[in-house]
C-alpha atoms as a PDB file:
ATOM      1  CA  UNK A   1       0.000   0.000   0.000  1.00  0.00           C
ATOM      2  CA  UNK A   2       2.993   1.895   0.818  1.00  0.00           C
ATOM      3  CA  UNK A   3       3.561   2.276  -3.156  1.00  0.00           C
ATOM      4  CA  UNK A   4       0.044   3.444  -4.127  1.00  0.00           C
ATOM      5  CA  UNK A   5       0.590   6.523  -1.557  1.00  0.00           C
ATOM      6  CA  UNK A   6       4.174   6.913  -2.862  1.00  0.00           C
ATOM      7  CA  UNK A   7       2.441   7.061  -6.960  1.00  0.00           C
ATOM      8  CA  UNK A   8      -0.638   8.305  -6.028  1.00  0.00           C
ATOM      9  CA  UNK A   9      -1.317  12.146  -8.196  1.00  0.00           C
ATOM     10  CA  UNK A  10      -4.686  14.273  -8.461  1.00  0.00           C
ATOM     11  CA  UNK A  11      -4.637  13.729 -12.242  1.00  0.00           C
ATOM     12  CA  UNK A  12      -6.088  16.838 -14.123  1.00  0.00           C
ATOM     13  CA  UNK A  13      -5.853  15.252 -17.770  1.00  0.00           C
ATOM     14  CA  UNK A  14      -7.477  11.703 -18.651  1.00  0.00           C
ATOM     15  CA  UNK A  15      -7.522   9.326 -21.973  1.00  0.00           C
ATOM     16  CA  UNK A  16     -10.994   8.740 -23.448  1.00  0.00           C
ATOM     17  CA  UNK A  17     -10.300   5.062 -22.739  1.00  0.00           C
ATOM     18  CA  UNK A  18     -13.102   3.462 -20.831  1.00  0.00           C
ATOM     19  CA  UNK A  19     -12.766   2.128 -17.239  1.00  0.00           C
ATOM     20  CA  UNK A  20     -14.000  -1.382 -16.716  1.00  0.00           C
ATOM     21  CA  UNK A  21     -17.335  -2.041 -14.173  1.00  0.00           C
ATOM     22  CA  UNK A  22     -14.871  -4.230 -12.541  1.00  0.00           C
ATOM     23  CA  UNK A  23     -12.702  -1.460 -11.867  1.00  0.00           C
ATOM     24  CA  UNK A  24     -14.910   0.911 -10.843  1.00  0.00           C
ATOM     25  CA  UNK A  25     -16.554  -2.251  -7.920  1.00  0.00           C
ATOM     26  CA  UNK A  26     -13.472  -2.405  -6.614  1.00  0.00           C
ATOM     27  CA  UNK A  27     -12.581   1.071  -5.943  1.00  0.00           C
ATOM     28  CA  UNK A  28     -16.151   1.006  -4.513  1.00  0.00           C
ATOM     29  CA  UNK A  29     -15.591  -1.746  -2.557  1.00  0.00           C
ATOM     30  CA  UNK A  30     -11.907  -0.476  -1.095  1.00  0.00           C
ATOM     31  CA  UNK A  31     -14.466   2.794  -0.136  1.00  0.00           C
ATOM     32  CA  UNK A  32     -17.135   1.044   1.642  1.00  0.00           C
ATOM     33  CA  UNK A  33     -13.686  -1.040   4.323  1.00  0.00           C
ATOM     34  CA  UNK A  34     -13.175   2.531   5.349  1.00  0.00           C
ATOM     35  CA  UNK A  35     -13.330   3.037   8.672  1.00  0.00           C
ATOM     36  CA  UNK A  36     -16.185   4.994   9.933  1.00  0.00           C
ATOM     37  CA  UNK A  37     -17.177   6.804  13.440  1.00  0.00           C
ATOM     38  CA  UNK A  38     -19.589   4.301  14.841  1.00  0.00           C
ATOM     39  CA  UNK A  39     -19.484   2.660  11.986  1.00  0.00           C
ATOM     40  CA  UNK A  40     -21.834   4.653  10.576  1.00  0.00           C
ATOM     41  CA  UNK A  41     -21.021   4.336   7.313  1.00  0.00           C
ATOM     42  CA  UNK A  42     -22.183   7.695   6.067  1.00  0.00           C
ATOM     43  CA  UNK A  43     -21.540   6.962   2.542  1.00  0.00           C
ATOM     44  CA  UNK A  44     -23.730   6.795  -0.788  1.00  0.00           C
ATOM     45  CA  UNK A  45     -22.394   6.668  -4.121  1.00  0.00           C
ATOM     46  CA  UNK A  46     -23.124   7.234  -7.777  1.00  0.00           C
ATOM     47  CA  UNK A  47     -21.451   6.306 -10.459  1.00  0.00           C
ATOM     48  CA  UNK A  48     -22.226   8.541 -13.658  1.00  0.00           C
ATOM     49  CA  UNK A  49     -20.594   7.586 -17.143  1.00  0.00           C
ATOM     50  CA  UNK A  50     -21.896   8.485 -20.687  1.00  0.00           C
ATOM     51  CA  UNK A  51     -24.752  10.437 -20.916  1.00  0.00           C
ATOM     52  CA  UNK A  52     -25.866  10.259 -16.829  1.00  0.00           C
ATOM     53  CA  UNK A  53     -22.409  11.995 -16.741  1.00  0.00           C
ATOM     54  CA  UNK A  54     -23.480  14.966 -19.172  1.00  0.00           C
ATOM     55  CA  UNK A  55     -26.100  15.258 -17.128  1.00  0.00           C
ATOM     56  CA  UNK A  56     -23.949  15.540 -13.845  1.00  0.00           C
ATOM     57  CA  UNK A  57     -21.914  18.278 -15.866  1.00  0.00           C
ATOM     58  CA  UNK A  58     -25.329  19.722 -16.652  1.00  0.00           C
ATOM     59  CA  UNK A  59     -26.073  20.718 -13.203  1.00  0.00           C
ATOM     60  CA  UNK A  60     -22.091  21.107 -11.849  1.00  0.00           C
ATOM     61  CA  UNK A  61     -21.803  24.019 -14.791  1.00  0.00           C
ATOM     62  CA  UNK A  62     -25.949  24.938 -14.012  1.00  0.00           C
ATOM     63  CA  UNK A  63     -24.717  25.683 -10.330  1.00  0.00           C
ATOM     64  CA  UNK A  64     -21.294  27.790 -11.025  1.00  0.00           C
ATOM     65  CA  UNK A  65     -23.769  29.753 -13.508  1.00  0.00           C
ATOM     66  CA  UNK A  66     -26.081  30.672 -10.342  1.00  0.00           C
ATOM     67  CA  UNK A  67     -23.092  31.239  -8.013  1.00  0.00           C
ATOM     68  CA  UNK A  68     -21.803  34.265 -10.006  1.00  0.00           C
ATOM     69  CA  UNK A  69     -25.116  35.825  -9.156  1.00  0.00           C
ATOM     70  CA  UNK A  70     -27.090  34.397  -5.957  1.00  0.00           C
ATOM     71  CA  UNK A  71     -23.407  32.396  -4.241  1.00  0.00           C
ATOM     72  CA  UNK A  72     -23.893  30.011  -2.036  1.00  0.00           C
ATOM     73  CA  UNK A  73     -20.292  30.748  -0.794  1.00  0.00           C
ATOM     74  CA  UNK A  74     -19.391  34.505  -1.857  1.00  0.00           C
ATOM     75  CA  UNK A  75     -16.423  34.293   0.055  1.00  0.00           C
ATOM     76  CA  UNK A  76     -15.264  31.737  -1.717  1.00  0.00           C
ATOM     77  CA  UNK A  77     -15.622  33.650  -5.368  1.00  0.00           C
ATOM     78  CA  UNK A  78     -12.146  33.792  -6.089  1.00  0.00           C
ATOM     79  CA  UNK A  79     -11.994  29.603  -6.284  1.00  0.00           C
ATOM     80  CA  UNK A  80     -14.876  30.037  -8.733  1.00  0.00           C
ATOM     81  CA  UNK A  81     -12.755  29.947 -11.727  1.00  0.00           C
ATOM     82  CA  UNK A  82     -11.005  27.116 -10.524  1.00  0.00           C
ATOM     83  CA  UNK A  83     -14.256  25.271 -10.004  1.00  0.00           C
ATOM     84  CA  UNK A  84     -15.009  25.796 -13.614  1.00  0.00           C
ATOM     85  CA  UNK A  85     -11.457  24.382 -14.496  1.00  0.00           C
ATOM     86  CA  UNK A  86     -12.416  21.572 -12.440  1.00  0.00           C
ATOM     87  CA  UNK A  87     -16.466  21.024 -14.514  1.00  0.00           C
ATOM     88  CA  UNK A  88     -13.847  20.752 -17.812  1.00  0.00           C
ATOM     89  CA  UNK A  89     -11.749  18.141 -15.888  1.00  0.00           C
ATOM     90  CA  UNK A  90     -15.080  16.045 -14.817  1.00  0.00           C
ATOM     91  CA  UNK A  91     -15.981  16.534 -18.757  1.00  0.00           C
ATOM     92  CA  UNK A  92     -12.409  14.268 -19.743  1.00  0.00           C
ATOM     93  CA  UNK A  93     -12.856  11.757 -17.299  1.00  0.00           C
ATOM     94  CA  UNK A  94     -14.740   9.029 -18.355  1.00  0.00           C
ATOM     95  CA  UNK A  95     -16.366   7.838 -14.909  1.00  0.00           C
ATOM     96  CA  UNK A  96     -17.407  10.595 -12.152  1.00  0.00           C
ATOM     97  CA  UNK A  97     -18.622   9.280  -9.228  1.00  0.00           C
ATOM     98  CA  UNK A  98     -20.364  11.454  -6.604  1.00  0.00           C
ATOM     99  CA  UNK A  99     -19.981  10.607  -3.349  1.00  0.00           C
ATOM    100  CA  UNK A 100     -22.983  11.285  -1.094  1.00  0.00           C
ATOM    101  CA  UNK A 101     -23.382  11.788   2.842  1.00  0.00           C
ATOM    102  CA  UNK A 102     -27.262  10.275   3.672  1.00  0.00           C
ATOM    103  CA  UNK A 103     -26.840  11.753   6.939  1.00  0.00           C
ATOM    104  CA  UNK A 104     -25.800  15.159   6.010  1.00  0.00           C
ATOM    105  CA  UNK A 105     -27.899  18.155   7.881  1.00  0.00           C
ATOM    106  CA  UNK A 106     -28.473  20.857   4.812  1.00  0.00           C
ATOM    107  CA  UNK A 107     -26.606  23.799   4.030  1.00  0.00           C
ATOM    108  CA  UNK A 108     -27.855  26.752   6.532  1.00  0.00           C
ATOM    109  CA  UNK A 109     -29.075  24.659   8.919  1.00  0.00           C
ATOM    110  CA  UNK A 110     -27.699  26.030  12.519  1.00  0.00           C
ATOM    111  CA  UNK A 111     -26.338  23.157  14.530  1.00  0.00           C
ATOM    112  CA  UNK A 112     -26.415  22.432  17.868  1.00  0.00           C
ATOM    113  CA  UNK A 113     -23.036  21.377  19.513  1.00  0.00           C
ATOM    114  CA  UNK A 114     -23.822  17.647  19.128  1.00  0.00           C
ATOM    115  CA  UNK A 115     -25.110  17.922  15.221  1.00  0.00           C
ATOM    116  CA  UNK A 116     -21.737  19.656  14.716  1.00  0.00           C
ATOM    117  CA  UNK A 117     -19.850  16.794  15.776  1.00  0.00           C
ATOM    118  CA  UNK A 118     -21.403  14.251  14.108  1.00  0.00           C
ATOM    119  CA  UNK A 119     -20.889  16.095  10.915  1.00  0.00           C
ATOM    120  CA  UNK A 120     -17.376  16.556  11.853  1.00  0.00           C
ATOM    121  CA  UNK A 121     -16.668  12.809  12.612  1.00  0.00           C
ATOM    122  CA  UNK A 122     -18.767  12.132   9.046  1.00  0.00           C
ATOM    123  CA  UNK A 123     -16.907  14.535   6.793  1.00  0.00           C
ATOM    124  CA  UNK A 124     -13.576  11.731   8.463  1.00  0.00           C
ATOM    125  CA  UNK A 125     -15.321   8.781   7.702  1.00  0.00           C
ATOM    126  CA  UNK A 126     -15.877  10.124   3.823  1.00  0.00           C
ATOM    127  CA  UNK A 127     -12.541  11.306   3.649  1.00  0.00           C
ATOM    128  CA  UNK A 128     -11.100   7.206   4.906  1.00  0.00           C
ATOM    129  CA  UNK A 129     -13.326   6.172   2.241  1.00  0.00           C
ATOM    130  CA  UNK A 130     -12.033   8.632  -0.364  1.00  0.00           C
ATOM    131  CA  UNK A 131      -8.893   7.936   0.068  1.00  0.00           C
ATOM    132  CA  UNK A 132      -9.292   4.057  -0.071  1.00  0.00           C
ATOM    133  CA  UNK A 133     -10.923   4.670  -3.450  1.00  0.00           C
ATOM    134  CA  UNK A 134      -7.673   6.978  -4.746  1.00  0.00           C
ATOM    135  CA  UNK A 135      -5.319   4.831  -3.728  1.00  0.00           C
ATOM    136  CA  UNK A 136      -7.270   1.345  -5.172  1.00  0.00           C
ATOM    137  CA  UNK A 137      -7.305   3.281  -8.313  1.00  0.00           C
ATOM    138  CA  UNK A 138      -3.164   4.065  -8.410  1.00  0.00           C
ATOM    139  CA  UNK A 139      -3.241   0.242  -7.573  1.00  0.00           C
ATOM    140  CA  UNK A 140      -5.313  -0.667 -10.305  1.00  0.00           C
ATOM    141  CA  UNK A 141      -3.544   1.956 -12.982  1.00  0.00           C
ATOM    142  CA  UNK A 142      -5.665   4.272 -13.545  1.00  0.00           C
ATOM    143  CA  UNK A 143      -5.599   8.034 -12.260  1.00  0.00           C
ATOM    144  CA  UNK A 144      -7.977   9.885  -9.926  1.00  0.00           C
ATOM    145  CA  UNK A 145      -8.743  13.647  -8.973  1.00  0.00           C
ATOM    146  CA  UNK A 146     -10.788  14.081  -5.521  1.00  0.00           C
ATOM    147  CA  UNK A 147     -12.996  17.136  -5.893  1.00  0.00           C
ATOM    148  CA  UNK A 148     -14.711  19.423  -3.655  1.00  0.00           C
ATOM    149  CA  UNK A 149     -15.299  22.260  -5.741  1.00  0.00           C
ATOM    150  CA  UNK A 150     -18.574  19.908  -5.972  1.00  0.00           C
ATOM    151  CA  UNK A 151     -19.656  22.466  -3.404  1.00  0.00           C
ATOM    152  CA  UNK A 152     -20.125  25.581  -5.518  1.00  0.00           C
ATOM    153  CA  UNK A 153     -23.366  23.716  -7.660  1.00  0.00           C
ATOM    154  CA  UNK A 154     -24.533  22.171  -4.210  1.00  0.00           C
ATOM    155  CA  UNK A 155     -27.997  23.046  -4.695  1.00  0.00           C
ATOM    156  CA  UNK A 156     -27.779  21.232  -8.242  1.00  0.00           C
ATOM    157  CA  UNK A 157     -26.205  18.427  -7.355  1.00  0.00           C
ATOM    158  CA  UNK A 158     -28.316  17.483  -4.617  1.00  0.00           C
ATOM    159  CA  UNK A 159     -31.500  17.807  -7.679  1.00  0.00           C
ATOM    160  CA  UNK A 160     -29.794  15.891  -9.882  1.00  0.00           C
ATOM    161  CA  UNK A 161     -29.051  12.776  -7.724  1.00  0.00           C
ATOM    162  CA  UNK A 162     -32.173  12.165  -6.202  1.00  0.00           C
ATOM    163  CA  UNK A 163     -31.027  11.115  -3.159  1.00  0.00           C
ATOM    164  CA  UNK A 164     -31.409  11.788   0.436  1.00  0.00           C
ATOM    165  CA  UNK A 165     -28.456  13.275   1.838  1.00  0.00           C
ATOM    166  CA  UNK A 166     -26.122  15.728   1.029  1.00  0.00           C
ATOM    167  CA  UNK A 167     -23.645  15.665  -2.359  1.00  0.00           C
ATOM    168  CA  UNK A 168     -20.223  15.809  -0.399  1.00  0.00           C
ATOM    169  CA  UNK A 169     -17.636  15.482  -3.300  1.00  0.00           C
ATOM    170  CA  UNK A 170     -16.813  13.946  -6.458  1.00  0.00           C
ATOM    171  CA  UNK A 171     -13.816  11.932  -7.481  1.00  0.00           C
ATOM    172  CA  UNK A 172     -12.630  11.739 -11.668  1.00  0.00           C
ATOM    173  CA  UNK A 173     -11.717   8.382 -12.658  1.00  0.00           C
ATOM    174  CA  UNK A 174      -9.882   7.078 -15.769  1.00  0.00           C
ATOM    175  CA  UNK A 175      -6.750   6.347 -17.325  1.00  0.00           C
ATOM    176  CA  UNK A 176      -4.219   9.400 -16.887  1.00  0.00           C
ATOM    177  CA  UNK A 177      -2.632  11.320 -19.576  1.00  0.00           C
ATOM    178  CA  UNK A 178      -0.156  13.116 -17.792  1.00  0.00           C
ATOM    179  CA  UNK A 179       2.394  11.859 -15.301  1.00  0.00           C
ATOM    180  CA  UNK A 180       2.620  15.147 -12.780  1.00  0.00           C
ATOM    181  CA  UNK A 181       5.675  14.362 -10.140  1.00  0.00           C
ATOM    182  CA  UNK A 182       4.757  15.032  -6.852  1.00  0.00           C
ATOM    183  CA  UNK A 183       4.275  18.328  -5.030  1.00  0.00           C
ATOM    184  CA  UNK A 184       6.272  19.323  -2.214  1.00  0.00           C
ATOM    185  CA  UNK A 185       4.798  17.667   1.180  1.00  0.00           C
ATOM    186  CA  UNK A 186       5.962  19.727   4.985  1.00  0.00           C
ATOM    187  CA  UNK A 187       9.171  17.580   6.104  1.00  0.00           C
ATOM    188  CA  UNK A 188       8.185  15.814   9.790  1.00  0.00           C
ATOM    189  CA  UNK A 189      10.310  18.190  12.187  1.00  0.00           C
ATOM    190  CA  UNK A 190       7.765  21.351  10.948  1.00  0.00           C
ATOM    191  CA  UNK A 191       4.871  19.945  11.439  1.00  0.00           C
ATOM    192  CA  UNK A 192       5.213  17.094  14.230  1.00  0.00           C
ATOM    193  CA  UNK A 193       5.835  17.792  18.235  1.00  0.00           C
ATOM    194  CA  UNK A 194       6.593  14.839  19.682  1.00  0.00           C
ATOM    195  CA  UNK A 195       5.553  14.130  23.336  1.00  0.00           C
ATOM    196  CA  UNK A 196       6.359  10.778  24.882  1.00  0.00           C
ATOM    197  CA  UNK A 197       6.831  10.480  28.698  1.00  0.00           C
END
């Protein structure tokens, strides 16, 4: 596993080559042995290729429309052209799959102390489960690119998958077409205190 961390890369440009439905189950599969707070499992997912994928691109480029006039995150507004880099990344990648939290309280929604917590230990879960699916796809050779600029077409997203819960992210799947090296990661001594009695 050690070597799919090492070679893992957020891959920004993918072949048209499709990805196998064996593929894509196992990557599910390595999401779903994620850890999770109570084991909770606060995961959904939806796996969008051909045209359920235009349709996903639909309402990702419907919602950064809406956000340059009514935001849902105006402080956020100067990410907003990255977001749209990100819809024409989503538009190479053969397979998106959305990744959805069932148990997620809405947007605006003012949570009590215990409501926040839950959501915090949630979002960790996801994340665990994310990360299982990245690094199953490095293992299986193909590249991936985790995305939360899923969050600016919120609203959309939600519509468009029909499904109780809250759209958390997104991850790209397919075969890369670039080979980025890695970017620079904080060395151990700046970022670690060690304290062992």
């Amino acid at each position: 596993m050690i070597q799919a961390i090492t070679k893992r890369r957020s891959i920004r440009k993918f072949k048209e080559n499709p990805v196998s439905y064996t593929m894509i189950e196992e990557i599910l599969k390595a999401g779903i042995l994620a850890p999770s707070a109570k084991n909770r499992q606060p995961w959904r997912f939806i796996v969008a290729a051909g045209k359920a994928k235009e349709e996903l691109l639909c309402a990702m480029r419907e919602g950064l429309e809406r956000e340059k006039h009514m935001p849902l995150l105006p402080e956020n507004a100067v990410y907003l052209q990255d977001a749209e880099h990100t819809a024409d990344i989503m538009e190479q990648a053969p397979v998106i799959i959305l990744i959805v939290n069932p148990m997620g309280i809405k947007i605006g929604q003012n949570l009590t102390a215990e409501q926040h917590v839950f959501e915090l230990c949630n979002a960790q879960s996801i994340g665990a489960a994310i990360e299982n699916m990245t690094l199953t796809a490095t293992e299986l050779g193909l590249g991936s690119l985790w995305i939360c600029n899923t969050y600016f077409a919120q609203y959309e997203l939600n519509k468009w998958a029909k499904i109780d819960g809250e759209v958390c992210a997104a991850l790209a799947l397919g075969y890369a077409d670039e080979s980025p090296a890695s970017r620079p990661r904080s060395k151990l001594e700046s970022i670690v205190q060690w304290r062992i009695l």
